[in-house]
Structure formats: structure tokens, C-alpha cells
N, C-alpha and C. Protein backbone atom coordinates (compact mmCIF):
# COMPACT_ATOMS: atom_id res chain seq x y z
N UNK A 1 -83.34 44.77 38.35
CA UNK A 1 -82.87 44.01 37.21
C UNK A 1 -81.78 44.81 36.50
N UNK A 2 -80.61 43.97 36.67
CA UNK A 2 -79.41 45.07 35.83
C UNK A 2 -79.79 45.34 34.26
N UNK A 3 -79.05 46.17 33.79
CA UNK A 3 -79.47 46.31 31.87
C UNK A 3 -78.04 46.26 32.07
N UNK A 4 -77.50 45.59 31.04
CA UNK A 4 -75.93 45.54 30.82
C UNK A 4 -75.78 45.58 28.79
N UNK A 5 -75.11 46.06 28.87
CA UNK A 5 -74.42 46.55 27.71
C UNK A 5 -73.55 45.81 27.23
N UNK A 6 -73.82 45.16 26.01
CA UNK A 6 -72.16 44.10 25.60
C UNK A 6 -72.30 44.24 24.15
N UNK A 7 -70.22 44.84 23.64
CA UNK A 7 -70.23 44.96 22.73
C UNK A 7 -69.45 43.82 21.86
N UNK A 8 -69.95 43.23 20.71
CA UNK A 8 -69.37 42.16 19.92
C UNK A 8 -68.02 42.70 19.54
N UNK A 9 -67.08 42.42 19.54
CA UNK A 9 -65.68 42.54 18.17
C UNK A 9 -65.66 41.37 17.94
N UNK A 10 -64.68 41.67 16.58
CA UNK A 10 -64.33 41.02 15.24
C UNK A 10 -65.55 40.16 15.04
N UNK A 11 -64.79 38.79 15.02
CA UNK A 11 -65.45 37.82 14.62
C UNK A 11 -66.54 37.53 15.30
N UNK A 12 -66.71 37.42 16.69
CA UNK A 12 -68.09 37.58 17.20
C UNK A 12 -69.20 38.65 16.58
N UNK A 13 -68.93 39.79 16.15
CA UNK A 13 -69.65 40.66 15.65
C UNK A 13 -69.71 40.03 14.52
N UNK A 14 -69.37 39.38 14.01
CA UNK A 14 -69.62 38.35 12.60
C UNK A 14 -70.84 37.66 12.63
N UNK A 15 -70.41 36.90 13.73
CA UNK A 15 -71.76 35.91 14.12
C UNK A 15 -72.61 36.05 14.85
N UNK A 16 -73.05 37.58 15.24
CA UNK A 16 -73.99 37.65 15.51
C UNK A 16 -74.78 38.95 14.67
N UNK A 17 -74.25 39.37 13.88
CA UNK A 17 -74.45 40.44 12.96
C UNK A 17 -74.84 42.20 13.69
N UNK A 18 -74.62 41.89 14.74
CA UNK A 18 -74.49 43.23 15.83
C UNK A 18 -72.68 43.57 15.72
N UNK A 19 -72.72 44.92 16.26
CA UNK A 19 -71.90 45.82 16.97
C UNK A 19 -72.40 45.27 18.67
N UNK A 20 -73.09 46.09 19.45
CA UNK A 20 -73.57 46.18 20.25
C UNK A 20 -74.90 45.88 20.49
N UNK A 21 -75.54 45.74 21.89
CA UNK A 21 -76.75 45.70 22.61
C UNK A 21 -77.00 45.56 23.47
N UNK A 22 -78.08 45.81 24.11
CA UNK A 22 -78.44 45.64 25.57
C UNK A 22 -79.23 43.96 26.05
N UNK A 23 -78.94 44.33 27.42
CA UNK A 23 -79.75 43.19 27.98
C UNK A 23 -80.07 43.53 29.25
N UNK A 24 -81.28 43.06 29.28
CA UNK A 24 -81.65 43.32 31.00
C UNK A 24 -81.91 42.00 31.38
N UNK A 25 -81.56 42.12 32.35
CA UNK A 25 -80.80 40.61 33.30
C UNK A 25 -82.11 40.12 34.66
N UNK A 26 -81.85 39.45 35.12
CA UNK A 26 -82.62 39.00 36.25
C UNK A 26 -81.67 39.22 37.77
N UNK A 27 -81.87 39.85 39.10
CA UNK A 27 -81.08 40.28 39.75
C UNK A 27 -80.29 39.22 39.94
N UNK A 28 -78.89 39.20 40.66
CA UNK A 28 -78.29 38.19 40.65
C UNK A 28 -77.22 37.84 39.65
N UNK A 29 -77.57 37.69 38.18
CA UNK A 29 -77.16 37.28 37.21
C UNK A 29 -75.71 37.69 37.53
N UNK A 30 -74.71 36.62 36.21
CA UNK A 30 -73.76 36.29 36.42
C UNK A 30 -73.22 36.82 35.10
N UNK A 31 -71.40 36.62 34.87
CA UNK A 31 -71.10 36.98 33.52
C UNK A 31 -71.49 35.69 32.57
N UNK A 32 -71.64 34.96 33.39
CA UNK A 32 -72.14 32.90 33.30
C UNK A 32 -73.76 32.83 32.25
N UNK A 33 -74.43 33.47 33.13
CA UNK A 33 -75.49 33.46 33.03
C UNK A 33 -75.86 34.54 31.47
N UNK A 34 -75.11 36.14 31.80
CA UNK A 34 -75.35 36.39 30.33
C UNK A 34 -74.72 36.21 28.97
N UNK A 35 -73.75 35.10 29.13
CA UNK A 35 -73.32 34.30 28.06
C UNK A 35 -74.09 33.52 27.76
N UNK A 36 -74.73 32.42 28.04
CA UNK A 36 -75.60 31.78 27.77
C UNK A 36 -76.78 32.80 27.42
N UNK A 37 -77.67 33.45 28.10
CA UNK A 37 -78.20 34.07 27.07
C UNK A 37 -78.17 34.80 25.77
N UNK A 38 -76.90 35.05 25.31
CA UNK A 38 -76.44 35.14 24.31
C UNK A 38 -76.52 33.92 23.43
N UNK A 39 -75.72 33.33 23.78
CA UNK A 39 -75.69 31.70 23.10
C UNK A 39 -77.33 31.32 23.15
N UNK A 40 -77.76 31.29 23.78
CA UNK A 40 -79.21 30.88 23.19
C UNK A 40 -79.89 31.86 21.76
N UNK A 41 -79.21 33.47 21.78
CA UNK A 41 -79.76 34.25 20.86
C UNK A 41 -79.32 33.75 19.77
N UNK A 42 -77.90 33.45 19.77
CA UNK A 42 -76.96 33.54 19.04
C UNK A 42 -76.48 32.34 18.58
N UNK A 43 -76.71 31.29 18.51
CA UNK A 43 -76.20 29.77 18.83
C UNK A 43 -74.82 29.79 17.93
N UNK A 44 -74.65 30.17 16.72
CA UNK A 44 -73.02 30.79 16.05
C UNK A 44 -71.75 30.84 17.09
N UNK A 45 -72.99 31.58 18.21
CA UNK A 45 -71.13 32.08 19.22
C UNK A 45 -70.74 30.91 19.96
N UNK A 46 -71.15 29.97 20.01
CA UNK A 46 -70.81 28.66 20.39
C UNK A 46 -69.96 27.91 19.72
N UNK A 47 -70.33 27.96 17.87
CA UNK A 47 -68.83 27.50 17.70
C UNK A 47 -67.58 28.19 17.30
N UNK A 48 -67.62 29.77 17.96
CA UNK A 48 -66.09 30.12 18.02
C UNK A 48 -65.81 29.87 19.36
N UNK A 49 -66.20 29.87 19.98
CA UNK A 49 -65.89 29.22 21.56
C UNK A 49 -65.52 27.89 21.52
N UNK A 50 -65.93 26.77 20.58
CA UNK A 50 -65.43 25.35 20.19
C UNK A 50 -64.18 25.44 19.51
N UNK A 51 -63.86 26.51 19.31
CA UNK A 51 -62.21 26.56 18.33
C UNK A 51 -61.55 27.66 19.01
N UNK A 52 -61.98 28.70 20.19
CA UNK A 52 -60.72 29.05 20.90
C UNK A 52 -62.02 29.77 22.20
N UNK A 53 -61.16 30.29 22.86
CA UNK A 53 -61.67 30.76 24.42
C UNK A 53 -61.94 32.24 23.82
N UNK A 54 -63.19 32.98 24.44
CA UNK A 54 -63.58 34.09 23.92
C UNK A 54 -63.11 35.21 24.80
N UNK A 55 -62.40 36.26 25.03
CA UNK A 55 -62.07 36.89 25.89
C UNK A 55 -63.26 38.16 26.63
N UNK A 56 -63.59 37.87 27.86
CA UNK A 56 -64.74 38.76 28.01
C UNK A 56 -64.21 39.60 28.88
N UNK A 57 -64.65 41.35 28.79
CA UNK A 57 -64.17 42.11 29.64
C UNK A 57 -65.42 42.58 30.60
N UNK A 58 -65.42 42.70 31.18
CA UNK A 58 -66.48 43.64 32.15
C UNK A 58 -65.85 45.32 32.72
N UNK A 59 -66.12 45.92 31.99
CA UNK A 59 -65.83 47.55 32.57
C UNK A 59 -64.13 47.39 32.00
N UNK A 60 -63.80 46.72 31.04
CA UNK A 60 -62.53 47.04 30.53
C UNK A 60 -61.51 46.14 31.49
N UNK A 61 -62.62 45.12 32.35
CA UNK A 61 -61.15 44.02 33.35
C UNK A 61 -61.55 42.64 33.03
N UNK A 62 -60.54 41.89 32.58
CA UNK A 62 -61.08 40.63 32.14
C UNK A 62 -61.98 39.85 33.42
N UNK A 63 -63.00 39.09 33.21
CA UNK A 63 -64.54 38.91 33.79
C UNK A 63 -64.12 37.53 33.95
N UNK A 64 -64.52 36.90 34.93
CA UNK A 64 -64.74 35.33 35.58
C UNK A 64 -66.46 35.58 35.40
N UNK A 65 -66.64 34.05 34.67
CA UNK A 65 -68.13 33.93 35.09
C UNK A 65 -68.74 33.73 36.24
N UNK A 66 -68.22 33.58 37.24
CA UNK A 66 -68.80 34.10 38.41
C UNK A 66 -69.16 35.16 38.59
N UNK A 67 -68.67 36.29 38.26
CA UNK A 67 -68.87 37.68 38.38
C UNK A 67 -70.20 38.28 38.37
N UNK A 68 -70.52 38.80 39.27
CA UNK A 68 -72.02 39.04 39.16
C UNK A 68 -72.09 40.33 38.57
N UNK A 69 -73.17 40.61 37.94
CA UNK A 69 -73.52 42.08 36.76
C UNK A 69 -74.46 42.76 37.46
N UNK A 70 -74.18 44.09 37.30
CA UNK A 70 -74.58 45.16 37.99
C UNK A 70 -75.69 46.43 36.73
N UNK A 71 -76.25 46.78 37.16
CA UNK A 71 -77.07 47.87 36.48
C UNK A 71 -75.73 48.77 35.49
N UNK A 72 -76.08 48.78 34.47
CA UNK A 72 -74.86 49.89 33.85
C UNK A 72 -73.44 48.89 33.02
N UNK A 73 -73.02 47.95 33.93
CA UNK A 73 -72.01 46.99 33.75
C UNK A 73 -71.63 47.06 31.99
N UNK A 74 -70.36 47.12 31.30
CA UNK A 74 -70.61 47.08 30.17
C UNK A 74 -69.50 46.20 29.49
N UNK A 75 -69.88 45.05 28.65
CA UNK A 75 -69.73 43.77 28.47
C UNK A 75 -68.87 43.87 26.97
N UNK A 76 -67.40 43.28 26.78
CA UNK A 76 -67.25 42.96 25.50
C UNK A 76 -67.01 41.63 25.27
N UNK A 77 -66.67 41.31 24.20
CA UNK A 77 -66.41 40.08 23.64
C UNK A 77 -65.79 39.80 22.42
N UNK A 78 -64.82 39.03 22.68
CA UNK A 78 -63.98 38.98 21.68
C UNK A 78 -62.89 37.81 21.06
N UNK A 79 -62.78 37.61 20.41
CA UNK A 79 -62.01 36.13 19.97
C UNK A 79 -60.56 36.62 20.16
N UNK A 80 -59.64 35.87 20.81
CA UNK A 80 -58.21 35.72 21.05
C UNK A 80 -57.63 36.28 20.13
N UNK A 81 -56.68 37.26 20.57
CA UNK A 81 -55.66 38.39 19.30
C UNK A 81 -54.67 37.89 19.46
N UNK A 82 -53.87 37.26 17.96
CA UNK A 82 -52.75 36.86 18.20
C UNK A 82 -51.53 37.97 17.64
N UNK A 83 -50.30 37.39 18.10
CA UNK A 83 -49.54 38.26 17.61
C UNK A 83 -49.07 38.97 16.26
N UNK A 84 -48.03 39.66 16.15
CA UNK A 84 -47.92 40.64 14.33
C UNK A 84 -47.05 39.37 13.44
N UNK A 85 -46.71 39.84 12.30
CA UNK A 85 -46.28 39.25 11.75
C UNK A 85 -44.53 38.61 11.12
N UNK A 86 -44.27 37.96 11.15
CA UNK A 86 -42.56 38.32 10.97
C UNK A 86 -41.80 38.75 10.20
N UNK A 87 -42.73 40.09 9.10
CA UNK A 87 -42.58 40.49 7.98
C UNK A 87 -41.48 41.89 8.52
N UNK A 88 -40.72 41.83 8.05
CA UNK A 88 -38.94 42.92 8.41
C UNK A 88 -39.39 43.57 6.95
N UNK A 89 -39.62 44.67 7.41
CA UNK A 89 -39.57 45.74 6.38
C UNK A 89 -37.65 46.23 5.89
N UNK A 90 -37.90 46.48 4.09
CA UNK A 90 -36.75 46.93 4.09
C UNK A 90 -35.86 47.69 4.44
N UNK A 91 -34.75 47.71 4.81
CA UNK A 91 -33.80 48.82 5.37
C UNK A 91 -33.91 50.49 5.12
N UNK A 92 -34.18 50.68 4.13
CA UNK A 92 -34.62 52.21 3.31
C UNK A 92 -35.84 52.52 4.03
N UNK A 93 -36.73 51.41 4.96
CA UNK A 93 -37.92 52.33 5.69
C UNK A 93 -37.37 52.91 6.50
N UNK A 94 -37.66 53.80 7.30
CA UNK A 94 -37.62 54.63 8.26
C UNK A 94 -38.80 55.42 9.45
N UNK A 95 -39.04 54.31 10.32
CA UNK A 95 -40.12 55.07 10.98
C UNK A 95 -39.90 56.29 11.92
N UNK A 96 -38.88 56.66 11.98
CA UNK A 96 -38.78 57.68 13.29
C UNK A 96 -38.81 57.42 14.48
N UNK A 97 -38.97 55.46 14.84
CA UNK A 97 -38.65 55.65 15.91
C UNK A 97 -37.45 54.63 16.45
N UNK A 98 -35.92 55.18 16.22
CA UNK A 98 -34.87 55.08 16.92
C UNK A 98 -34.40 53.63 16.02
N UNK A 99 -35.40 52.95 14.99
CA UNK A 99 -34.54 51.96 14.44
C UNK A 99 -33.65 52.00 13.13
């Protein structure tokens, strides 16, 4: 039975009031399979998934739920990062680098 490790960011860590935790899985299991067990813990993470796609990594490579989970495997999750802002700092800044 794998134990897999998955850590919440941002707003998921919102709604589920964790950082991190474990789970031990049934052999086989999928990245499929321990989303939904989440979502059953968690029923919240369902509706940020109703207002955008949650980005899941497995070992730091974005994860297909097909993907089957392994002993150790370690799981994040995270709501879509969008880009900075179109705020132009004044001319008198100076960061040091080359602008």
C-alpha cells in the first residue's frame, strides 16, 4: 500500500485548513483515485476545481490522473498562478539589473 505525501498551496490550503499530509493508498491507486479521496475529505476542493483546473505535481512533474502512485510519491496541489502585474515602477527605481 503506497503512503503518499500531498502538499496543499494557496488557496487549496485554505480549504482544507492543512499545509500537508499523508495518505496511504490501496495498491494500484491512481493520481485519479487520490483526488477523490481528498474530495471526499475535503468536499471545499471541489468548488475551486468548479472555477479553475487545479494544478497537480507528482515528484515536482505535472501528474495525469492516470498516473499510478508509488510508496514515497509526493503530491502537490495548487490553484492556477496567473501572471504579475502591469504596474511600471518609476524611472528613479533602479534594480541593478541592466534596466
Amino acid at each position: 500500500m503506497p503512503r503518499v505525501s500531498v502538499r496543499y498551496l494557496a488557496a487549496v490550503a485554505d480549504y482544507t485548513g492543512r499545509k500537508e499530509e499523508e495518505f496511504e493508498l490501496p495498491d494500484g491507486a491512481t493520481v485519479k483515485d487520490l483526488l477523490d479521496t481528498i474530495r471526499e475529505k475535503y468536499p471545499r476542493v471541489a468548488e475551486i476545481e468548479r472555477r479553475f483546473p487545479l494544478l497537480i505535481l507528482r515528484n515536482g512533474v505535472n501528474a495525469k490522473p492516470e498516473d499510478r502512485l508509488v510508496d514515497g510519491d509526493r503530491v502537490a496541489l495548487l490553484p492556477p498562478v496567473s501572471g504579475g502585474s502591469r504596474f511600471k515602477p518609476p524611472a528613479e527605481y533602479s534594480y541593478g539589473c541592466g534596466d
